[in-house]
Protein backbone atom coordinates (compact mmCIF):
# COMPACT_ATOMS: atom_id res chain seq x y z
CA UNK A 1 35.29 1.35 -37.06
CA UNK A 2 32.87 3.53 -34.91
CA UNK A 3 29.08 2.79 -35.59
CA UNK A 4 26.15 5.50 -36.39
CA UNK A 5 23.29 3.58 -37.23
CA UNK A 6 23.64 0.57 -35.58
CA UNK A 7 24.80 0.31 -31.63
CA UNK A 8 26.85 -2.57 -30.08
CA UNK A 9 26.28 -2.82 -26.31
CA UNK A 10 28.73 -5.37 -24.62
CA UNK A 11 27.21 -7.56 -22.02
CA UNK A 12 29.80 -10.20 -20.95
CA UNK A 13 30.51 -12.48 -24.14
CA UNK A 14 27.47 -11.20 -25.60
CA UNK A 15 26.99 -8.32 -27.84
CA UNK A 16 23.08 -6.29 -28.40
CA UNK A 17 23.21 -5.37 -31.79
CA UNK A 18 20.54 -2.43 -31.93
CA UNK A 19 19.95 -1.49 -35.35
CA UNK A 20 19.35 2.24 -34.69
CA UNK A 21 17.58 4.54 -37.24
CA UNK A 22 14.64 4.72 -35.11
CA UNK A 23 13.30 7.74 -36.77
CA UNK A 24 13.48 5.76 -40.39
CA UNK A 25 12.47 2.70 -38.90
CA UNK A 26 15.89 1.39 -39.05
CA UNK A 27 15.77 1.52 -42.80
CA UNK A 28 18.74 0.28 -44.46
CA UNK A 29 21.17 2.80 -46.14
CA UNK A 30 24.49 2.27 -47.38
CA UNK A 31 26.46 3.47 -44.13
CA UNK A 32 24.33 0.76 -42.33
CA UNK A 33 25.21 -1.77 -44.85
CA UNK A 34 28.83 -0.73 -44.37
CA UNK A 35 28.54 -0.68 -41.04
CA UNK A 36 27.35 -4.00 -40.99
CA UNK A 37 29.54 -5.66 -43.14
CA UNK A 38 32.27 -4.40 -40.80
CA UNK A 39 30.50 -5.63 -37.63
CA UNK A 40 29.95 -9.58 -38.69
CA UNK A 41 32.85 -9.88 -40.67
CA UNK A 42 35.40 -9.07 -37.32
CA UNK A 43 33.09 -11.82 -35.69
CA UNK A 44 34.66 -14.59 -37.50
CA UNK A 45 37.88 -14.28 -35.95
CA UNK A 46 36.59 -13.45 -32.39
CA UNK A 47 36.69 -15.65 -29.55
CA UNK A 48 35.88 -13.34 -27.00
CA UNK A 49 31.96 -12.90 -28.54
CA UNK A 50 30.03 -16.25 -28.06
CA UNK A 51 26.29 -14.89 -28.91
CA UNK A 52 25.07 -11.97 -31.17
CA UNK A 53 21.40 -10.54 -30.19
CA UNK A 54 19.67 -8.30 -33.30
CA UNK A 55 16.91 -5.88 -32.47
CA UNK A 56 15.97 -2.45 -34.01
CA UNK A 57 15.56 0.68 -32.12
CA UNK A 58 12.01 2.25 -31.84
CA UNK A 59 8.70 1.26 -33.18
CA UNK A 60 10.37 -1.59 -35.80
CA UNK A 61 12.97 -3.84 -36.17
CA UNK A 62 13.72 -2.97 -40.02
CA UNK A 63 11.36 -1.76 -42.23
CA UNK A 64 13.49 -2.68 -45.37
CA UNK A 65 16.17 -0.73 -47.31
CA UNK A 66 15.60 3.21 -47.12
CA UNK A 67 13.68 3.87 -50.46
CA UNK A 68 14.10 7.30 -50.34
CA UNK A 69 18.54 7.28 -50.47
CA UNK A 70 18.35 4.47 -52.60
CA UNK A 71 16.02 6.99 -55.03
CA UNK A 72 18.67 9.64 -54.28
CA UNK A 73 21.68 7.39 -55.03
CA UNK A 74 20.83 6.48 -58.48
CA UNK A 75 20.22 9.82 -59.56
CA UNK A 76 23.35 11.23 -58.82
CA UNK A 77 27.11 11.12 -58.97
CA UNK A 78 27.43 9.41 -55.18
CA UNK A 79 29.71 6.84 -54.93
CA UNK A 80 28.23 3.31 -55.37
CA UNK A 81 29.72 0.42 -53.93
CA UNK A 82 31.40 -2.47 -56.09
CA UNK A 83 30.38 -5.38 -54.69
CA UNK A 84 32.09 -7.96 -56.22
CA UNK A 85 30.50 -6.56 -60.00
CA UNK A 86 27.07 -6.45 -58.36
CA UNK A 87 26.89 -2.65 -57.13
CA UNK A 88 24.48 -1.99 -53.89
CA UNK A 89 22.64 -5.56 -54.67
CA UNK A 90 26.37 -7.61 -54.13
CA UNK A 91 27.17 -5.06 -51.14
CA UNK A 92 24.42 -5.69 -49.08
CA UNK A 93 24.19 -9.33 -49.94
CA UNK A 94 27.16 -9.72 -48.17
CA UNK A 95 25.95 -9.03 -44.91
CA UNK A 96 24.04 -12.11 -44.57
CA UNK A 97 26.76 -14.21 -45.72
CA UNK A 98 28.77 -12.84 -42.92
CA UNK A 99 25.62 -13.48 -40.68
CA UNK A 100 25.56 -17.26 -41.52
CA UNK A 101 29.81 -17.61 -41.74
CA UNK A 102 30.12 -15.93 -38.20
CA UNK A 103 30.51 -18.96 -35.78
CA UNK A 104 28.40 -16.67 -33.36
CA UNK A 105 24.58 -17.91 -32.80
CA UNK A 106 22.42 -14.78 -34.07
CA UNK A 107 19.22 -14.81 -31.82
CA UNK A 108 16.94 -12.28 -33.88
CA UNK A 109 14.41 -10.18 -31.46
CA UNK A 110 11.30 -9.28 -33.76
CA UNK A 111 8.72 -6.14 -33.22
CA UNK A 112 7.12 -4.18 -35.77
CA UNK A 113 7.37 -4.43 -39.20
CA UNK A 114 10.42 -6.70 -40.47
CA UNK A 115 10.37 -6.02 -44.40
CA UNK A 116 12.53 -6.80 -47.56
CA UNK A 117 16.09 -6.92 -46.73
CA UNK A 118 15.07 -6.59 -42.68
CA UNK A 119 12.93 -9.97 -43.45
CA UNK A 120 16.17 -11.14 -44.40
CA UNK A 121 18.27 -10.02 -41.63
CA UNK A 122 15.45 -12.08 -39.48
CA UNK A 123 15.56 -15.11 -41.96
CA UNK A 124 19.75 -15.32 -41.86
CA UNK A 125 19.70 -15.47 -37.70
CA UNK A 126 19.68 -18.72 -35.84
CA UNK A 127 16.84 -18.12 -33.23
CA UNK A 128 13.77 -15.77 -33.63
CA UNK A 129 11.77 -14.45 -30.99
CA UNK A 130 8.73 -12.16 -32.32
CA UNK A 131 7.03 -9.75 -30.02
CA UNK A 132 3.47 -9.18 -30.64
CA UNK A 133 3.15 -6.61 -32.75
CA UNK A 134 5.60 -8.74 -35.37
CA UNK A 135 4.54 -8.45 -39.51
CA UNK A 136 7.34 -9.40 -41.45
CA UNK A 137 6.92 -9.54 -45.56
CA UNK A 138 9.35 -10.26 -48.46
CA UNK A 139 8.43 -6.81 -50.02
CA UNK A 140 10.88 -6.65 -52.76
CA UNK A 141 7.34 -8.06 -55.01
CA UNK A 142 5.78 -4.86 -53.72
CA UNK A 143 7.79 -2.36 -55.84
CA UNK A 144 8.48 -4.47 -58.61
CA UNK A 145 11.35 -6.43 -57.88
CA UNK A 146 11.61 -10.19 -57.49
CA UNK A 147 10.89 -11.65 -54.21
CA UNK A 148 14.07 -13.32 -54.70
CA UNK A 149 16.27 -11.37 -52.80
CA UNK A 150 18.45 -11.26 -50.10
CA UNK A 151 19.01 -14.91 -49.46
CA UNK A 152 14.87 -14.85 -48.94
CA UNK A 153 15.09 -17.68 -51.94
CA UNK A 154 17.22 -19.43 -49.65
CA UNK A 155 16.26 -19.37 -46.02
CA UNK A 156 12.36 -18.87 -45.99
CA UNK A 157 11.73 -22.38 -47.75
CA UNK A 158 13.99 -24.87 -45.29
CA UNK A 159 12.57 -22.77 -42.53
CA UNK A 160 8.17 -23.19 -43.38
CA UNK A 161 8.49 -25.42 -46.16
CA UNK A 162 7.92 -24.39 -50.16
CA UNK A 163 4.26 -23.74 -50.23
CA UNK A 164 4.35 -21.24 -47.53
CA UNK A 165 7.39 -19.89 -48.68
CA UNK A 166 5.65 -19.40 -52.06
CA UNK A 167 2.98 -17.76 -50.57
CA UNK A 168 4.69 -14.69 -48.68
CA UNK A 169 7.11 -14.48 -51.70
CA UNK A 170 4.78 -14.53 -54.90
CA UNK A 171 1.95 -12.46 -52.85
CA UNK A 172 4.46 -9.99 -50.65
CA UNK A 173 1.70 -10.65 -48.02
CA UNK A 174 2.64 -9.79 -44.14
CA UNK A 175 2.99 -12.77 -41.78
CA UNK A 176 1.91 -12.23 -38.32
CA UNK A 177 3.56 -13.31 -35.53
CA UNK A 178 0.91 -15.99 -34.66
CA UNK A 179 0.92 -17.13 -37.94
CA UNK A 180 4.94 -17.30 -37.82
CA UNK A 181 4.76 -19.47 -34.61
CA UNK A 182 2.60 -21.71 -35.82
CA UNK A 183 4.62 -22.32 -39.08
CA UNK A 184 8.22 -22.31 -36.89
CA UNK A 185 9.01 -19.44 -38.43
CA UNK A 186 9.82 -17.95 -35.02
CA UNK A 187 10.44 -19.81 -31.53
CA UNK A 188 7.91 -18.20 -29.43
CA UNK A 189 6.05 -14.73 -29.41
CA UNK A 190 5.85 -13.08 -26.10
CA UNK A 191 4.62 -8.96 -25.96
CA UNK A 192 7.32 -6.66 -26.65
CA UNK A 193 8.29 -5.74 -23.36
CA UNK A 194 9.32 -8.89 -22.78
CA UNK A 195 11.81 -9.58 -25.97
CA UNK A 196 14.79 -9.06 -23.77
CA UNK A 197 13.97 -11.38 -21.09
CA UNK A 198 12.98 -13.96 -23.35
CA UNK A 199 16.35 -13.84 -25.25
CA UNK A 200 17.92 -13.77 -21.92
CA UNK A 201 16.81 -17.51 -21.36
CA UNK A 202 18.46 -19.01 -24.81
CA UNK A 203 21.21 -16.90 -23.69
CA UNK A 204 21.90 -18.24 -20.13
CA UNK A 205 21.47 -21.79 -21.96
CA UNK A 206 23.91 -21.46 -24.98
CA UNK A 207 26.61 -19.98 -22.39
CA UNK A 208 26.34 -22.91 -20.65
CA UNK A 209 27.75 -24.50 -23.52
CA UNK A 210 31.82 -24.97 -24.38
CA UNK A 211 32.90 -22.20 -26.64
CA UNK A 212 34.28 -24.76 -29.45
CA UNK A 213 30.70 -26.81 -29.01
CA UNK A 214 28.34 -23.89 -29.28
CA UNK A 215 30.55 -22.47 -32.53
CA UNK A 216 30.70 -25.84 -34.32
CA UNK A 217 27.28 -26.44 -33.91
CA UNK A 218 26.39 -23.33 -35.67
CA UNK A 219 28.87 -24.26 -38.59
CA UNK A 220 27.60 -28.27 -38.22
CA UNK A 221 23.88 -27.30 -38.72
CA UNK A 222 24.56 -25.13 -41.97
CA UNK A 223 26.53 -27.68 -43.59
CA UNK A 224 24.41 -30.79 -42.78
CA UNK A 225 20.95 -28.63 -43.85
CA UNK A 226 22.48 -28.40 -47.22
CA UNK A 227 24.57 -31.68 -47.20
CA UNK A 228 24.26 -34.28 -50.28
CA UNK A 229 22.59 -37.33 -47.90
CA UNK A 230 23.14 -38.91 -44.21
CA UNK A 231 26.91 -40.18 -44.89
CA UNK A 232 28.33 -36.08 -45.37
CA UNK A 233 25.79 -34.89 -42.74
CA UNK A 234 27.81 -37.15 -40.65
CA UNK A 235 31.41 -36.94 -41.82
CA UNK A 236 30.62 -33.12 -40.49
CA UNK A 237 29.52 -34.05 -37.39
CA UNK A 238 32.26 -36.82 -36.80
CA UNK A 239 34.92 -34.18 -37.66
CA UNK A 240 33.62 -31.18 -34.87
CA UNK A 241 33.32 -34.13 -32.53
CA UNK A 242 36.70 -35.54 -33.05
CA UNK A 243 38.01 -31.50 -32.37
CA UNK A 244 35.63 -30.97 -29.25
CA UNK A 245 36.77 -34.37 -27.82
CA UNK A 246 40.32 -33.10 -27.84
CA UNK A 247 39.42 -29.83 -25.61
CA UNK A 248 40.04 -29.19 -22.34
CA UNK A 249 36.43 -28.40 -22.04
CA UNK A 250 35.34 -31.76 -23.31
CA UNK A 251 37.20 -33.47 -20.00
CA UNK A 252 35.79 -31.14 -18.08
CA UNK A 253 32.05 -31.31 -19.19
CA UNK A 254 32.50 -35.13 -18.44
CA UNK A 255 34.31 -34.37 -15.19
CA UNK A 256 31.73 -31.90 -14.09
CA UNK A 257 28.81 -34.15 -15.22
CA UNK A 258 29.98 -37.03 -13.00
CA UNK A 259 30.32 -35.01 -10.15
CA UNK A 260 26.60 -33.46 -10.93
CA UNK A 261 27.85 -29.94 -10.85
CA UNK A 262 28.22 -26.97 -13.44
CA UNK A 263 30.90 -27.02 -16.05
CA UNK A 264 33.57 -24.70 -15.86
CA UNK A 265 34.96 -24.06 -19.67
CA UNK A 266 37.71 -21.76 -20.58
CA UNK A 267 37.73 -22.03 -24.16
CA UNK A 268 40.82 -24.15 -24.25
């Protein structure tokens, strides 16, 4: 599928995701969603991608979906998507579900506003790095919708807890990115110019890592966050260590610790 409003720059076995309506501030439309959908769900059966890096072109990362096609699509005869019974709602819902079921670490780069279903896209990534000029709200309360939306229910309370979750989602209030730090919301905040090369450190780190270890961590940490007590968080990380034990990589991480060199991993 070739991409028009989002841009996938290769770099190695990591792929820049540039959401890139710059003039809409990356407002989300229904050939982004599509788009989207089509983007994450290849991920899950790629091997060749190890790390996903979102950021939106121009002054924002994602100011929320595009009011103004949404206002066009229900007054006319355009084609709506199904999804799954649910319309637009079910179709863009699915994108974060593909976020979180790609085995791919999702290291979000925040600047600008970061609204409604772009809060989301920030919420469903793995590591968040906020520029400066960050303010991110769940604004689905601001036009009289539930702040429920999007996974937002989901994500923003394991991530700052339920009274700050309550907060932003029963006021619609902007967080800043100072604010976001200091309720690990976000990893660091560094000025905007220097999103890239902060992302470039977690990078350098995670590919350091197997390719089987860095993927089953992903999958180990979403399971055990919602697991039913210690004993299942554990019978999920017995079973990915019993399949990274059995890798070639796995001999030689030990080999290469020992010898107190680099690893060299090939995937196998």
């Amino acid at each position: 599928m070739s991409y028009e409003t989002i841009r996938i720059e290769k770099e190695g076995a990591v792929d820049w995701l540039t959401l890139n309506r710059p003039e809409s501030l990356n407002a989300i439309t229904t050939k982004m969603v599509a788009e989207l959908r089509d983007y994450f769900g290849s991920l899950y059966e790629n091997e060749t991608v190890r790390i996903v890096v979102m950021r939106g072109a121009g002054r924002a990362f994602c100011a929320g979906l595009d009011i103004k096609e949404a206002g066009v699509r229900r007054g006319s005869d355009d084609y709506v998507p199904f999804g799954n019974g649910w319309g637009f709602q079910g179709y863009l819902a699915e994108v974060y579900i593909r976020m979180r079921r790609c085995p791919q670490p999702i290291i979000s780069l925040i600047h600008g506003p970061a609204c409604g279903g772009g809060f989301s896209f920030v919420l469903a990534s793995d590591i968040r790095i906020a520029g400066e000029s960050t303010r991110m709200n769940a604004a689905f309360i601001k036009i009289g919708l539930s702040a429920c939306d999007m996974g937002s229910s989901y994500f923003l309370p394991r991530l700052v807890g339920t009274s700050i979750a309550s907060e932003l989602m029963l006021t619609g209030k902007f967080i800043h990115a100072p604010r976001a730090l200091a309720c690990n919301l976000v990893s660091e905040v560094v000025p905007d110019d220097q999103l890239t090369a902060a992302a470039r450190l977690y990078i350098t780190d995670m590919l350091r890592t197997s390719p089987m270890g860095l993927r089953l961590t992903k999958e180990g940490l979403s399971m055990a966050i919602d697991a039913q007590g210690l004993e299942a968080a554990m019978a999920i990380e017995n079973r990915n260590q019993i399949l990274c034990s059995r890798t070639n990589d796995a001999k030689e991480g030990m080999r290469a610790f020992l010898e107190k060199r680099e690893p060299v991993y090939t995937g196998t």
